[in-house]
Protein backbone atom coordinates (compact mmCIF):
# COMPACT_ATOMS: atom_id res chain seq x y z
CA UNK A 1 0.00 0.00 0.00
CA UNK A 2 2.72 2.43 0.96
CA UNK A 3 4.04 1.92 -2.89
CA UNK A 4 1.04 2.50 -4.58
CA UNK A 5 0.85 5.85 -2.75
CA UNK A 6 3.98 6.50 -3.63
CA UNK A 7 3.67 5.91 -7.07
CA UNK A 8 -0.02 7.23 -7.37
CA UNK A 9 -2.39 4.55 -8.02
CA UNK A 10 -3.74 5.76 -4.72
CA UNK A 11 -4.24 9.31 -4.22
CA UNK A 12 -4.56 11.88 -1.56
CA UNK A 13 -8.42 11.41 -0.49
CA UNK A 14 -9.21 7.65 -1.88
CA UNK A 15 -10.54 6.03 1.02
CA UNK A 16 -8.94 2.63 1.60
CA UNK A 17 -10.62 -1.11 2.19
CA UNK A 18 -11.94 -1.56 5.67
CA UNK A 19 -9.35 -3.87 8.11
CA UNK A 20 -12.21 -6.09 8.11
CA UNK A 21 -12.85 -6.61 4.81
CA UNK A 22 -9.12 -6.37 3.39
CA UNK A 23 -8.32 -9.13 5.73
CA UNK A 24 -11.08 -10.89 4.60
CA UNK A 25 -9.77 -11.07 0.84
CA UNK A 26 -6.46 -11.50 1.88
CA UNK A 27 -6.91 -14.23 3.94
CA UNK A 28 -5.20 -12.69 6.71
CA UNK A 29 -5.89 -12.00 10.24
CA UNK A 30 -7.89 -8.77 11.12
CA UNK A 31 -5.08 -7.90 13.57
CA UNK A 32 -2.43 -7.65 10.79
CA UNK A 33 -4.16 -5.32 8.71
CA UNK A 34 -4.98 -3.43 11.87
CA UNK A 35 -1.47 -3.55 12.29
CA UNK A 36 -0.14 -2.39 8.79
CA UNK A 37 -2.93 0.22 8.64
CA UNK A 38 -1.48 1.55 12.40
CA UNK A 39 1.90 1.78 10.78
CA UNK A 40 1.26 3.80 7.74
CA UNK A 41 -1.39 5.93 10.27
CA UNK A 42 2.16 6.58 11.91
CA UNK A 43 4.23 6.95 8.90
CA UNK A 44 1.89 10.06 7.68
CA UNK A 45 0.70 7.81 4.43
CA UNK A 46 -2.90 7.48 5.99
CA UNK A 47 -5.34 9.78 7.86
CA UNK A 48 -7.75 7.83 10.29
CA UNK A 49 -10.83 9.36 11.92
CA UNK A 50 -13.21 8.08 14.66
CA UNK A 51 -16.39 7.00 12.54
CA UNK A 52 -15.05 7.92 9.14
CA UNK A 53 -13.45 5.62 6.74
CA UNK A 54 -9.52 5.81 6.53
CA UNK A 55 -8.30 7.60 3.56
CA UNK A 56 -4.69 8.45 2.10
CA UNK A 57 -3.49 11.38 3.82
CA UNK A 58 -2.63 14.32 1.70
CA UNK A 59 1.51 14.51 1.68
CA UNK A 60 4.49 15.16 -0.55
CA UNK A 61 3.74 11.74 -2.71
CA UNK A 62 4.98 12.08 -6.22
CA UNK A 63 5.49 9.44 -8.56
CA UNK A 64 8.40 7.34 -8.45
CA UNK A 65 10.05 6.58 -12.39
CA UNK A 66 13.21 4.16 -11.46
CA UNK A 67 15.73 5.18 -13.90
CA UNK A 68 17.10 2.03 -15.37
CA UNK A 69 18.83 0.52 -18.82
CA UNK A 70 16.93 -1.13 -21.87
CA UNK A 71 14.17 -3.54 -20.32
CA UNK A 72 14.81 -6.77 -19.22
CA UNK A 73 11.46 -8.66 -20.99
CA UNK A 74 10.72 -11.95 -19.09
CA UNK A 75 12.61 -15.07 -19.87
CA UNK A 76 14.63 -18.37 -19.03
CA UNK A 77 18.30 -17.47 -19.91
CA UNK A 78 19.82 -14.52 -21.79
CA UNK A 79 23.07 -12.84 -23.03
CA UNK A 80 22.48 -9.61 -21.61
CA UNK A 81 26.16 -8.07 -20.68
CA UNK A 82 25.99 -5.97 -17.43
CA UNK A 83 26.91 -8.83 -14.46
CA UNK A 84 29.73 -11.07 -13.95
CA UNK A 85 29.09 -14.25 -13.12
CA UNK A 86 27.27 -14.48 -9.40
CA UNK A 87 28.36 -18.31 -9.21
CA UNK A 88 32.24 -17.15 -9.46
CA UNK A 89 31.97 -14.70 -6.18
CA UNK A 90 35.26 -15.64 -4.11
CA UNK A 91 32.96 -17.02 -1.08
CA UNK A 92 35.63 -18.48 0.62
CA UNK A 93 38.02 -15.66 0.19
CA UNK A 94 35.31 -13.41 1.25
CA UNK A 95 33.96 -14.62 4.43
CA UNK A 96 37.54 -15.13 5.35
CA UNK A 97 38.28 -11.55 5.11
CA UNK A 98 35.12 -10.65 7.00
CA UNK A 99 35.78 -13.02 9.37
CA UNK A 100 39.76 -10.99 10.54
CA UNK A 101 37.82 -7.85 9.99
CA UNK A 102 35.17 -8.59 12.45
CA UNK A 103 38.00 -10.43 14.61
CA UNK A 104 39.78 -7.04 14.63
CA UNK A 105 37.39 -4.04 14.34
CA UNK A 106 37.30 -1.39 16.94
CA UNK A 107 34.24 -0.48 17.41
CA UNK A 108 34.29 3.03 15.79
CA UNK A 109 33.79 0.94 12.84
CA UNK A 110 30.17 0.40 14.03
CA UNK A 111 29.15 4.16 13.47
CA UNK A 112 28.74 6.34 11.29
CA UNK A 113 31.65 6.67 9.47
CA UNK A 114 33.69 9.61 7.49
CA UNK A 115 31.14 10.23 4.34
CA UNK A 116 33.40 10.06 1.37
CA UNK A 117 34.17 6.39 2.62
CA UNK A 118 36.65 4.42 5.16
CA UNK A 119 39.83 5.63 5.09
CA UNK A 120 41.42 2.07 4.83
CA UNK A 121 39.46 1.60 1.70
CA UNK A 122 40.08 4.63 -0.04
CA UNK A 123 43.88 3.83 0.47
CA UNK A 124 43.80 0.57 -1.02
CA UNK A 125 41.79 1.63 -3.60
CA UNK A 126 43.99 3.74 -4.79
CA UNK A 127 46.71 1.69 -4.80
CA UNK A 128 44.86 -0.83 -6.64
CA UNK A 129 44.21 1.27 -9.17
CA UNK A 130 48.01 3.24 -9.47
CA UNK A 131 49.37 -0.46 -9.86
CA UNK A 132 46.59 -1.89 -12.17
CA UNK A 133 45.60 1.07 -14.10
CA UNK A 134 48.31 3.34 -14.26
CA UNK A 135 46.52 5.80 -12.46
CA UNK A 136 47.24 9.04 -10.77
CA UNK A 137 45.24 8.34 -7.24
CA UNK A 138 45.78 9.25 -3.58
CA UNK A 139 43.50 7.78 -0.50
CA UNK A 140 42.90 11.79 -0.30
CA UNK A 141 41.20 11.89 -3.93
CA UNK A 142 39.10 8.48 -3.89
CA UNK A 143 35.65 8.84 -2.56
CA UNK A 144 33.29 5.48 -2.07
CA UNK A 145 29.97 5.52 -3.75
CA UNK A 146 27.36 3.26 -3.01
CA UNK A 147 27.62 2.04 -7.04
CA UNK A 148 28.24 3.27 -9.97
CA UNK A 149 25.63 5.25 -10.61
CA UNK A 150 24.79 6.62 -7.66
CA UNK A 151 28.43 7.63 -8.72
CA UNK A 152 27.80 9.36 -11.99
CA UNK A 153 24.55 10.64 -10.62
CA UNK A 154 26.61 12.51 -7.95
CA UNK A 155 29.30 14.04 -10.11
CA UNK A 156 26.11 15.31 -12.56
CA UNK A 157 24.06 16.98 -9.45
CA UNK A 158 27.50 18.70 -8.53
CA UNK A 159 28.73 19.79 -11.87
CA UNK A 160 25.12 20.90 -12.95
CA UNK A 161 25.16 22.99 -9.66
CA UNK A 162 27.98 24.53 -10.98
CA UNK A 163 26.93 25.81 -13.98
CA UNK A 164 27.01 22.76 -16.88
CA UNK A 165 23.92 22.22 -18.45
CA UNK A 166 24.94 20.19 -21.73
CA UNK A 167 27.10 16.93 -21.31
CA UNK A 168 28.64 15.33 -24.15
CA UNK A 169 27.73 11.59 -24.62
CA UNK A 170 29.34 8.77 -26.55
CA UNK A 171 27.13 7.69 -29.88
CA UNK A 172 26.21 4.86 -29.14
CA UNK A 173 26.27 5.06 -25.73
CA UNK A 174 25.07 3.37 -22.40
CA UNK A 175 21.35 4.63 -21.43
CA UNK A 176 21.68 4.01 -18.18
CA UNK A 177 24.49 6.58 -18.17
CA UNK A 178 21.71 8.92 -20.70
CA UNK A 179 19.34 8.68 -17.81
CA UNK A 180 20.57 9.55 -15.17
CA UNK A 181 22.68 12.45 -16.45
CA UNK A 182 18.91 13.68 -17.48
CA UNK A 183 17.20 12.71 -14.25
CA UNK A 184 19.96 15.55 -12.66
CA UNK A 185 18.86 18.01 -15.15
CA UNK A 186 21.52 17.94 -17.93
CA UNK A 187 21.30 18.06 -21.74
CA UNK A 188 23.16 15.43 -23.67
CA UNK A 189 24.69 15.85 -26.95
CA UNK A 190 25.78 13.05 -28.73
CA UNK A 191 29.29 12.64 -30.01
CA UNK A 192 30.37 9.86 -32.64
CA UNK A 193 32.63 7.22 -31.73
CA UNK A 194 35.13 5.83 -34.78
CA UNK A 195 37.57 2.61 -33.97
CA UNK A 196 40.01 5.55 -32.03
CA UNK A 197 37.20 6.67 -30.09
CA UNK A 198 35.09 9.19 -29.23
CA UNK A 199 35.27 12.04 -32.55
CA UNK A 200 36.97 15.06 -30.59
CA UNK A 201 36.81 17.50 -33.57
CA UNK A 202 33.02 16.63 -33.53
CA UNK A 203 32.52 17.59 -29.78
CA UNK A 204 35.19 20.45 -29.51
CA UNK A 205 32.42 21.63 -32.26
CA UNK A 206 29.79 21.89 -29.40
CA UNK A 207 29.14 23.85 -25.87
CA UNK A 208 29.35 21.04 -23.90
CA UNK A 209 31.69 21.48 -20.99
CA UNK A 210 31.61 18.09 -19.95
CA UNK A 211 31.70 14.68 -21.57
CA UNK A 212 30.71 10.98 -20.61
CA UNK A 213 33.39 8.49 -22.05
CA UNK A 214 34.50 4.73 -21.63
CA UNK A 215 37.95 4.85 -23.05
CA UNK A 216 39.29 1.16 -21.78
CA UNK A 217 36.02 -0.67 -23.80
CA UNK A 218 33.85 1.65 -25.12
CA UNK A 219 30.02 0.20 -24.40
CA UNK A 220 28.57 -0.77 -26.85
CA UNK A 221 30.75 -1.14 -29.80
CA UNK A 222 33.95 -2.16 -28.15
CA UNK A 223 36.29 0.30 -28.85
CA UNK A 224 39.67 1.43 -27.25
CA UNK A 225 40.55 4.96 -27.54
CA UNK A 226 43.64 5.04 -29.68
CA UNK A 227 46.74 6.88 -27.60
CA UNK A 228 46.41 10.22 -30.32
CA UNK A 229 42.53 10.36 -29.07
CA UNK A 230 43.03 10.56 -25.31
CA UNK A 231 45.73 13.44 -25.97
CA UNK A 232 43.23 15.56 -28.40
CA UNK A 233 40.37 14.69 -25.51
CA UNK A 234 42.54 15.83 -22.78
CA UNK A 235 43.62 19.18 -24.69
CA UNK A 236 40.41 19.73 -25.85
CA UNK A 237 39.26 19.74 -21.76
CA UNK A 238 42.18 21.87 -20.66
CA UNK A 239 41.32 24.81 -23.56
CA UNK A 240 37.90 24.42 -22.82
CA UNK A 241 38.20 24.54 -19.20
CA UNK A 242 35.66 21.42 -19.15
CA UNK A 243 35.56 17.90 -17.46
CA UNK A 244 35.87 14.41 -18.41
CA UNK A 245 34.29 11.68 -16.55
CA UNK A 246 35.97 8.38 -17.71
CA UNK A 247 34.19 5.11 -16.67
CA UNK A 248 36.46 2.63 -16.78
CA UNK A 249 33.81 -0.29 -17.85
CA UNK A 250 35.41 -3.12 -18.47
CA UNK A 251 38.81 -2.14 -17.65
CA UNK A 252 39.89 -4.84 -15.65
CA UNK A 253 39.07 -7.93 -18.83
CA UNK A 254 41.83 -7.74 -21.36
CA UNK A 255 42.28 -10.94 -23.70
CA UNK A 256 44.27 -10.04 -26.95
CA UNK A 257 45.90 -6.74 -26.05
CA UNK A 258 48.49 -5.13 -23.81
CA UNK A 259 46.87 -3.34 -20.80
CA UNK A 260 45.47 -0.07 -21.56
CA UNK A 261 46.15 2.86 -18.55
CA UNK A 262 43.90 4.74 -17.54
CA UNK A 263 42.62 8.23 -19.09
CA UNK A 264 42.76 9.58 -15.85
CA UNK A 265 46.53 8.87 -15.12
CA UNK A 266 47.19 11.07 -17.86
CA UNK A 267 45.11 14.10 -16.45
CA UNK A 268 44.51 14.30 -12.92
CA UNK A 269 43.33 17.63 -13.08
CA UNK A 270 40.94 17.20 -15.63
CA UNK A 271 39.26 13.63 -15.44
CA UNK A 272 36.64 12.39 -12.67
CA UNK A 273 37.72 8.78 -12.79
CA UNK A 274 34.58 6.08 -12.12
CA UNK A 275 35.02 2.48 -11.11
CA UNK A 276 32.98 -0.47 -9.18
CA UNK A 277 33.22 -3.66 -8.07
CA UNK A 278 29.80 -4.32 -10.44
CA UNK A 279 32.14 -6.38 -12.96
CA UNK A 280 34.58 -8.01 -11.01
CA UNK A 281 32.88 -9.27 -7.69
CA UNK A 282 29.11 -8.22 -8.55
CA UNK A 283 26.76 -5.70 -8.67
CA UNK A 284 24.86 -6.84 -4.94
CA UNK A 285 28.07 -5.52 -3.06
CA UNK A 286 27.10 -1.68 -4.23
CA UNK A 287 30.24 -0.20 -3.97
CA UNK A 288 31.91 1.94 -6.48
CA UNK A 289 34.58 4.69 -6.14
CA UNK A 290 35.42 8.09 -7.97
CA UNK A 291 39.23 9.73 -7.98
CA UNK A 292 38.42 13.41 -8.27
CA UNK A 293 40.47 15.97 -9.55
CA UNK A 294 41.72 18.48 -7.21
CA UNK A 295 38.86 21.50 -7.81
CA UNK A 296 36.18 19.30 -7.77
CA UNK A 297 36.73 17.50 -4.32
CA UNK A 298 35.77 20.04 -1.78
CA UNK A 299 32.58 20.41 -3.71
CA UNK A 300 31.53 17.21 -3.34
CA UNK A 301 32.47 16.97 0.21
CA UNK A 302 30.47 20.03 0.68
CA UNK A 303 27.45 18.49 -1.36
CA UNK A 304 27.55 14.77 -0.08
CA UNK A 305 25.69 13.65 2.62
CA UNK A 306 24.29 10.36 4.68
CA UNK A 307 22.61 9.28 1.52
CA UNK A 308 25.85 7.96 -0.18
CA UNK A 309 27.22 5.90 2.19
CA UNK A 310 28.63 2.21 2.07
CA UNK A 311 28.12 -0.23 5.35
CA UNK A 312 31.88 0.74 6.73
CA UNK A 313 31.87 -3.18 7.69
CA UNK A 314 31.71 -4.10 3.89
CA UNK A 315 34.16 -1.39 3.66
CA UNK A 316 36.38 -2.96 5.99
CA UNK A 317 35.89 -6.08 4.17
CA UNK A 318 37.13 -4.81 0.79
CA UNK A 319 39.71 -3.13 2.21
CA UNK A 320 41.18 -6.21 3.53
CA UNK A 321 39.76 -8.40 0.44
CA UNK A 322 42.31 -6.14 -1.89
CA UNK A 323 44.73 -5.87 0.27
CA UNK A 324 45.94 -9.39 0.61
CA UNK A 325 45.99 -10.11 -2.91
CA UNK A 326 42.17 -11.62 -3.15
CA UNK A 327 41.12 -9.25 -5.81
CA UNK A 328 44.03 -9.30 -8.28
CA UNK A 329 44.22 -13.41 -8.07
CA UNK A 330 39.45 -13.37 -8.59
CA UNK A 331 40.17 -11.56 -11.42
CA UNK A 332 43.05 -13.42 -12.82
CA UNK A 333 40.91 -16.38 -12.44
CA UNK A 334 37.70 -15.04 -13.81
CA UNK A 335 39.45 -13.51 -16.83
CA UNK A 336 40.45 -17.07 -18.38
CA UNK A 337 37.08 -18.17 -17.59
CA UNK A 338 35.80 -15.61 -19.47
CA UNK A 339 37.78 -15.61 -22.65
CA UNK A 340 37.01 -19.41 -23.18
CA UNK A 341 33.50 -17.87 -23.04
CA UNK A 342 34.20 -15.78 -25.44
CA UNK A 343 35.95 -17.75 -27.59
CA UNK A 344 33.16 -19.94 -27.60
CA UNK A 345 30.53 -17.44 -28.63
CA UNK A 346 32.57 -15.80 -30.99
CA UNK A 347 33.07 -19.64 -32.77
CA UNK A 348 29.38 -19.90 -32.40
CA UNK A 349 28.57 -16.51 -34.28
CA UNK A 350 30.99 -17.22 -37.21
CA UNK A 351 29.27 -20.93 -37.54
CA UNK A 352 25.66 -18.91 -38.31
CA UNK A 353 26.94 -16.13 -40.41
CA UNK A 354 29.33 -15.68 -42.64
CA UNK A 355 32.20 -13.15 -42.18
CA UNK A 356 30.08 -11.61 -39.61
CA UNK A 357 30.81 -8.00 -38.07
CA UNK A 358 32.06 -8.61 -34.65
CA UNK A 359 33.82 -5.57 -32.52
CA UNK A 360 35.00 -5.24 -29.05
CA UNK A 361 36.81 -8.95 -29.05
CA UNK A 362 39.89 -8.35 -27.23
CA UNK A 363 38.83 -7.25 -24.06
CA UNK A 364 35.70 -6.72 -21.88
CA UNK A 365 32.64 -9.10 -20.98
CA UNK A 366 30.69 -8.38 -23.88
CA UNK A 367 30.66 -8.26 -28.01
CA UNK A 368 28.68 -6.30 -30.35
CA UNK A 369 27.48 -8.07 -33.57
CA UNK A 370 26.51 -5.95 -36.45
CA UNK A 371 23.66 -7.66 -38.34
CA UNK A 372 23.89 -8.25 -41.94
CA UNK A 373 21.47 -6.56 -43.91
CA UNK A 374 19.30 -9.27 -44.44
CA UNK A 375 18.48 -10.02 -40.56
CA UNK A 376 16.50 -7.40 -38.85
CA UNK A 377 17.47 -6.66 -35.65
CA UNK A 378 13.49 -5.93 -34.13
CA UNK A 379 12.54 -9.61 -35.50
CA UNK A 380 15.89 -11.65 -34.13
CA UNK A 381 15.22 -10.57 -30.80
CA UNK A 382 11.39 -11.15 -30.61
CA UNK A 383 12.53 -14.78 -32.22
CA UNK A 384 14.94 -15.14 -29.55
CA UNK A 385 12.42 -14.56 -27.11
CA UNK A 386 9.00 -16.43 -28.07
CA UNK A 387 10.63 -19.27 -29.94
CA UNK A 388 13.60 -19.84 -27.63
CA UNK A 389 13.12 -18.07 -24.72
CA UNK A 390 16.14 -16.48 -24.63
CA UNK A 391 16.70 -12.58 -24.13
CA UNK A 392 18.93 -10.66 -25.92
CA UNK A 393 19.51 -6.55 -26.74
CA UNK A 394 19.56 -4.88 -29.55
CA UNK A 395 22.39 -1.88 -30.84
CA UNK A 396 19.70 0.29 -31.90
CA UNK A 397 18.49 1.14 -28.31
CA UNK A 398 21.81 2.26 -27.51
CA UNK A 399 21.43 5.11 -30.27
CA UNK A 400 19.85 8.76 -29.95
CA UNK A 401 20.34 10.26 -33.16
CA UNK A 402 19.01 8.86 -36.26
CA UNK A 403 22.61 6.77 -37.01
CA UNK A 404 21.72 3.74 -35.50
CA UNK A 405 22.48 -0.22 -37.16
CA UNK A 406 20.98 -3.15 -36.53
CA UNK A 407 23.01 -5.62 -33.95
CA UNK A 408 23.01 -7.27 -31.22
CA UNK A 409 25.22 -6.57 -27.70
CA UNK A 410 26.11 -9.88 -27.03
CA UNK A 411 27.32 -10.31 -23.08
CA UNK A 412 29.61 -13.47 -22.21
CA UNK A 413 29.81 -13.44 -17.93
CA UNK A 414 26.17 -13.33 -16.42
CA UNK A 415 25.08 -16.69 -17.68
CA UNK A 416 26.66 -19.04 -15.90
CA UNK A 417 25.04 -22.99 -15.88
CA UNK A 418 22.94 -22.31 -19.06
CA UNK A 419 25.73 -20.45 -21.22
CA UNK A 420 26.25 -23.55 -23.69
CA UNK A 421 22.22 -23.16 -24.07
CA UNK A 422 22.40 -19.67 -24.37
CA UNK A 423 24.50 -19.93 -27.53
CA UNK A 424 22.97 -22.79 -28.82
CA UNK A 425 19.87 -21.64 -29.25
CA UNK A 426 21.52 -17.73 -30.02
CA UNK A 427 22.73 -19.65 -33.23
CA UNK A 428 19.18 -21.50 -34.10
CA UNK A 429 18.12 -17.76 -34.18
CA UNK A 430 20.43 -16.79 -36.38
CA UNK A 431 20.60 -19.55 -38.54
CA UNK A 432 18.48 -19.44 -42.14
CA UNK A 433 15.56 -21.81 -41.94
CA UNK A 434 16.78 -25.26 -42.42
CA UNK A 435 19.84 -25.07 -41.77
CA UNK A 436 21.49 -27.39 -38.69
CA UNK A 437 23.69 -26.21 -36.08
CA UNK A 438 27.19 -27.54 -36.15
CA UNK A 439 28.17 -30.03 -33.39
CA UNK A 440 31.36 -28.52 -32.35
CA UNK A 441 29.91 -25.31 -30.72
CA UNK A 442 27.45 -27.35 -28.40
CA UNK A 443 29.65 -27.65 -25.61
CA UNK A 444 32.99 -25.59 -24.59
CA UNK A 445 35.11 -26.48 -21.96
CA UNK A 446 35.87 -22.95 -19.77
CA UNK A 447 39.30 -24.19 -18.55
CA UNK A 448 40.88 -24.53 -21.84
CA UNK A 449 40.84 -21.26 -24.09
CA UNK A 450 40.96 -21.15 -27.80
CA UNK A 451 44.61 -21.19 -29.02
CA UNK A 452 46.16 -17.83 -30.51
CA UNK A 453 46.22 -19.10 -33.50
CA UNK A 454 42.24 -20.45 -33.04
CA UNK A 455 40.99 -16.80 -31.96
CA UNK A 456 43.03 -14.91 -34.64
CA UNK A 457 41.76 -17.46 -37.43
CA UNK A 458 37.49 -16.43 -35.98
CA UNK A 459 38.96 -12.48 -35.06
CA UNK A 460 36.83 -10.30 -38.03
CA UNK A 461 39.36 -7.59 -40.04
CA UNK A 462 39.60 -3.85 -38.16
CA UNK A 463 35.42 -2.75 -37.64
CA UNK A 464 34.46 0.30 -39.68
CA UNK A 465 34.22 3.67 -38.10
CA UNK A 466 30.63 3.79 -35.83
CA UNK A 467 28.27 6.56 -37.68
């Protein structure tokens, strides 16, 4: 009841079900209703009179949009990128960690906590990152953010409060990033990406004073900004006076390349860098992190408040987790698991369609597979879903101007005990009626990645520029 006030389907004045009666068709007891009714009474959602039925009280209730991605549609398995896999969390690792932390914690660690995150974490965190991503980070600079994009929401509110009201985005881009840079009151402008990145010329040819990228794997399409991009990007931010805010998505997965630094060790001053634990441990832990250049931290200490915060005991247990070594040897694990994913998908596409257009191979946990012109994006994924119950999403979504292909983002870590199906019946979709699905992509074998010479034989030439 309390949600449907909040999201209007009751409204200030509709009288409400009798205790009796709603306890009747519930099949509860009257003295539960009597209860729940007592508790929204107290919580202001309800007005009660003697003799009079009880009504919704008249409050500050205003409708409640969640800002999310591109739907999730119901069905049995998918290959929608976004997770890693929840069945590879380091439990034992984990609760081992927790276990010294809670062995050891003074009990300041029970309150409330320094807002922009536990000291302890903040250090390691940047050290992680100096060592891993050749950044430019200090315990000083990192802040902890409950996600993400409570993350990115943050850094919008504060640099819309200070004056920016257009923001650059990446075309394609990532519409949960689209979303909530609008729900904080900014314009975007869309910027093309080519295979070096995000088009500087194209944006220095806007207002924007701000700009949105993901230089180590650009989302969707796959793409690592070329070394001559991220210098034009970071002059084009000093001689505009602007800000970059780099999500590093994907940064961590690298299969067929060198590791790529990142943006933000090159300019400190200029880049707000964003990174979470989403991809490597999982999304349920809700803890990201921003390094923040030197004029924009007192701001946000000055702007953040209790709603940001992360448990300080999960804190604590992070802190130790990276620390000893746990995260660098999860993700050295993880990241052979899932390039023999990879490799299998990627032998699975090329089986359905000939020389097909696949970008964003060589690192990341996802793929993006231009459609021939004969397959139509809209219909493959309504197949996918009624005839095979399998969920998959589309390029086109991921476009705001009128540029966009038909593909498919095709994700390679969520799906963990029905991957093999996943792909099998991915290829039944894209296979021309009649045609049978070749035995040796039924069944891969995680521990044992294609050979170099195996991936480079299935890798598709250099994509065409995005636009």
């Amino acid at each position: 009841m309390r949600a449907a006030i909040r999201a209007g389907r009751l409204q200030p004045g509709d009288a409400i079900p009798s205790s009796r009666g709603l306890a009747a068709d519930l099949e509860l007891a009257r003295a539960t209703v009597t209860a729940a009714y007592a508790q929204l009474v107290a919580e202001g959602y309800l007005a009660a009179r003697q003799g009079a039925p009880t009504r919704v009280a008249a409050g500050p209730w205003t409708v409640e949009h969640p800002v999310s991605g591109p739907s999730r549609p119901d069905y049995r398995i998918d290959l929608i990128p976004g997770e890693p896999d929840a069945g590879r969390f380091p439990r034992a690792a984990w609760l081992r960690c927790t276990r010294e932390m809670l062995a050891t914690a003074p009990n300041e660690l029970l309150g409330y906590g320094d807002p922009s995150g536990l000291g302890e974490l903040r250090t390691a965190i940047a050290s992680y990152l100096n060592r891993t991503r050749n950044a430019m980070a200090t315990g000083e600079s990192t802040t902890v953010v409950p996600g993400a994009g409570s993350g990115l929401g943050q850094v919008a509110r504060l640099l819309h409060r200070q004056g920016v009201t257009s923001i650059a985005v990446e075309e394609p881009g990532f519409p949960f990033h689209h979303a909530i840079l609008q729900r904080e009151g900014l314009r975007l402008t869309p910027i093309p990406v080519n295979d070096e990145g995000i088009d500087v010329d194209a944006l220095a040819a806007t207002s924007s004073t701000a700009v949105v990228v993901t230089p180590a794997h650009q989302y969707p399409l796959g793409t690592v900004m070329s070394p001559e991009r991220r210098i034009s990007l970071v002059k084009w931010a000093r001689e505009r006076d602007a800000w970059i805010i780099e999500d590093d998505y994907d940064g961590e997965f690298r299969y067929d390349r060198h590791p790529i630094g990142a943006l933000q060790g090159i300019a400190p001053d200029r880049v707000v860098y964003l990174g979470t634990t989403s991809k490597t441990l999982g999304a349920g832990l809700r803890i990201g992190w921003l390094v923040l250049p030197p004029g924009l931290r007192a701001p946000m200490a000055e702007q953040r408040g209790r709603d940001g915060d992360v448990s300080q005991l999960t804190q604590a247990t992070l802190a130790r987790f990276i620390s000893r070594g746990d995260l660098d040897r999860h993700v050295g694990r993880v990241r052979a698991i899932y390039r023999a994913r990879r490799d299998h998908l990627l032998a699975a596409v090329h089986a359905a369609i000939d020389a097909p257009d696949i970008r964003g191979v060589a690192a990341g946990l996802h793929l993006t597979l231009t459609l021939p012109v004969h397959i139509d994006e809209a219909s493959i994924v309504r197949q996918a879903l009624l005839d095979h119950g399998l969920a998959l999403w589309g390029l086109r979504q991921h476009y705001r101007g009128s540029g966009a292909v038909d593909g498919l983002v095709l994700g390679f870590s969520r799906t963990a005990t029905d991957f093999d199906d996943s792909v099998a019946r991915l290829v039944h979709t894209l296979l021309r009626p009649g045609s049978r699905m070749p035995e040796h992509i039924a069944h891969h074998d995680e521990r044992r990645p294609m050979t170099p010479a195996q991936t480079s034989a299935r890798r598709t030439p250099r994509p065409r520029p995005a636009g």
